[in-house]
C-alpha atoms as a PDB file:
ATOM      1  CA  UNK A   1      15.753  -4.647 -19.681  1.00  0.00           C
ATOM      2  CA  UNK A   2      13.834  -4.809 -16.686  1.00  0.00           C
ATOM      3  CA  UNK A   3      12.928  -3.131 -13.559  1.00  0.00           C
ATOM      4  CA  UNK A   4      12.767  -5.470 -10.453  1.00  0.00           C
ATOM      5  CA  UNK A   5      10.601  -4.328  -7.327  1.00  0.00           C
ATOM      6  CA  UNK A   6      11.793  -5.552  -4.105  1.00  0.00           C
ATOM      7  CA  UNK A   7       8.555  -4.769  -1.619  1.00  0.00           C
ATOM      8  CA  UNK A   8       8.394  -8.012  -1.330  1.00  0.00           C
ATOM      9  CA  UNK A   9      11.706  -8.673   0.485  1.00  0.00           C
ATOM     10  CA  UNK A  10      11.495  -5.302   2.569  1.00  0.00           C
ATOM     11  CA  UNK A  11       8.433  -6.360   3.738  1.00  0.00           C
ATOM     12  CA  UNK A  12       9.415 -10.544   4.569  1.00  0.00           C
ATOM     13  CA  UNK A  13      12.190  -8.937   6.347  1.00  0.00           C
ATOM     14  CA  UNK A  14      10.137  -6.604   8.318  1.00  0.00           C
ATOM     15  CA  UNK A  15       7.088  -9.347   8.787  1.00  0.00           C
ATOM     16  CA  UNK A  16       4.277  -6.784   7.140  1.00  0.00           C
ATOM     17  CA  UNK A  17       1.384  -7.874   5.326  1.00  0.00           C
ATOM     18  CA  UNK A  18       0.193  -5.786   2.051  1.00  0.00           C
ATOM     19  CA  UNK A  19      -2.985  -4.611   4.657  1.00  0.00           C
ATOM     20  CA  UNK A  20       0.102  -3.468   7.055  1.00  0.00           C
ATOM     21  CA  UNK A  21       1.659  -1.635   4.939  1.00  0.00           C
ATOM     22  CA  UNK A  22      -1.709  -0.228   3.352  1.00  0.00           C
ATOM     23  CA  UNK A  23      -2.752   0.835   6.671  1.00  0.00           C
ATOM     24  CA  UNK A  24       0.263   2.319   7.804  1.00  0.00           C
ATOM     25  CA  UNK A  25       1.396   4.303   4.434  1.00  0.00           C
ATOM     26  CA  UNK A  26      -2.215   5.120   2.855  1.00  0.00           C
ATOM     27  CA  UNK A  27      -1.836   3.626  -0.157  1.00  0.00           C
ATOM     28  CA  UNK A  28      -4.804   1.638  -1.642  1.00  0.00           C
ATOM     29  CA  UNK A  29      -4.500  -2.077  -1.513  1.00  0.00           C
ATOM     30  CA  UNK A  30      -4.364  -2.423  -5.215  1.00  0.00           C
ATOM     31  CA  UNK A  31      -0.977  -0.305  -5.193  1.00  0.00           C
ATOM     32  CA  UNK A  32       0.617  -2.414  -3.010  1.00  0.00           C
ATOM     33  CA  UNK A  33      -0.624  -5.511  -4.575  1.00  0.00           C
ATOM     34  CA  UNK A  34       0.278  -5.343  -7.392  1.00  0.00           C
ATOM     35  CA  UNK A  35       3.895  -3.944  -6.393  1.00  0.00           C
ATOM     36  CA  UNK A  36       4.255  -6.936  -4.580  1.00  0.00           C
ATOM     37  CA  UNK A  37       3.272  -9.266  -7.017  1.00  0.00           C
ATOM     38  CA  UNK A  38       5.674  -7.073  -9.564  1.00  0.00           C
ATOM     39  CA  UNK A  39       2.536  -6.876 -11.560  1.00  0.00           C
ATOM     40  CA  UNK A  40       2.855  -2.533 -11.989  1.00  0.00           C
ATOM     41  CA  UNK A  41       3.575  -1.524 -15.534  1.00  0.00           C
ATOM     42  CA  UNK A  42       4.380   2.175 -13.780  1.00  0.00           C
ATOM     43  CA  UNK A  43       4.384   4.092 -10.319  1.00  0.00           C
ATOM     44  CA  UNK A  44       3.764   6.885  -8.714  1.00  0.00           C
ATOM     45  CA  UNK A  45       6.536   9.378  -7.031  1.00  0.00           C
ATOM     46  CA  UNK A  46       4.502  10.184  -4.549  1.00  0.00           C
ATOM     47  CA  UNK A  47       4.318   6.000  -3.126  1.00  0.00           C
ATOM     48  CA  UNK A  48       7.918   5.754  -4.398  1.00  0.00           C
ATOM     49  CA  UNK A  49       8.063   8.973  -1.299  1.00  0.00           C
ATOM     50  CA  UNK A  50       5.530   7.166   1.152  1.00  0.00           C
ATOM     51  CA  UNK A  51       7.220   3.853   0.884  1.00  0.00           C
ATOM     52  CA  UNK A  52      10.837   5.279   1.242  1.00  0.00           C
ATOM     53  CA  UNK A  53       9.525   7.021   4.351  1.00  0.00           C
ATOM     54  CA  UNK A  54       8.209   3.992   5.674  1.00  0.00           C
ATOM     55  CA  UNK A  55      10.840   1.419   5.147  1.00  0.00           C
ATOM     56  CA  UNK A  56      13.505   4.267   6.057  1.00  0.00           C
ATOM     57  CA  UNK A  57      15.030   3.646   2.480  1.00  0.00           C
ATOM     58  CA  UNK A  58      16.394   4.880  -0.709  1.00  0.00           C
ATOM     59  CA  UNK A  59      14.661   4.339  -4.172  1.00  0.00           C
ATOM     60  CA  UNK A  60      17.092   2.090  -5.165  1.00  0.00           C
ATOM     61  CA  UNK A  61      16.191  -0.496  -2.315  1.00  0.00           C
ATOM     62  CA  UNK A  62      12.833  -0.771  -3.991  1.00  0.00           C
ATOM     63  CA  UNK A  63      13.754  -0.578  -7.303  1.00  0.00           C
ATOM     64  CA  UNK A  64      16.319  -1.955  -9.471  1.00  0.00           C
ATOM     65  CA  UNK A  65      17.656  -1.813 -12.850  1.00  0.00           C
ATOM     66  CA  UNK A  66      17.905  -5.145 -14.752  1.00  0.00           C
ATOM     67  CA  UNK A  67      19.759  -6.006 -17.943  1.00  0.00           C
ATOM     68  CA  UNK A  68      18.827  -8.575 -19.483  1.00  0.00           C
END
C-alpha cells in the first residue's frame, strides 16, 4: 500500500514553482520539496490545511490511497 501525493500535478496545472507556493502558503521550502518529489515519509495537518486553502481543494486531491 501506498500513499500517492499529487502537488506536483496541482501545481503543473496551476504553473507554480515550489518557491511560489512557499511564498504564498508559508511553508518552508523543504516541506514542499520534498512533497513534490513524494520524498515525505509523514505530514503535517496543519500544511495538509494551508495547501487545501491554497489550491481551493479537498485532502483527497492531494492525497491518495494506493493498493498495491
Amino acid at each position: 500500500m501506498k500513499i500517492k501525493c499529487h502537488l506536483s500535478t496541482l501545481m503543473g496545472k496551476n504553473k507554480l514553482t515550489i518557491k511560489d507556493v512557499c511564498e504564498k502558503t508559508g511553508l518552508a521550502r523543504n516541506t514542499i520539496s520534498f512533497l513534490y518529489h513524494e520524498k515525505v515519509k509523514r505530514i503535517d495537518f496543519e500544511t495538509l490545511v494551508k495547501l487545501c486553502t491554497f489550491f481551493d481543494c479537498k485532502v483527497e486531491d492531494i492525497l491518495e490511497f494506493e493498493k498495491e
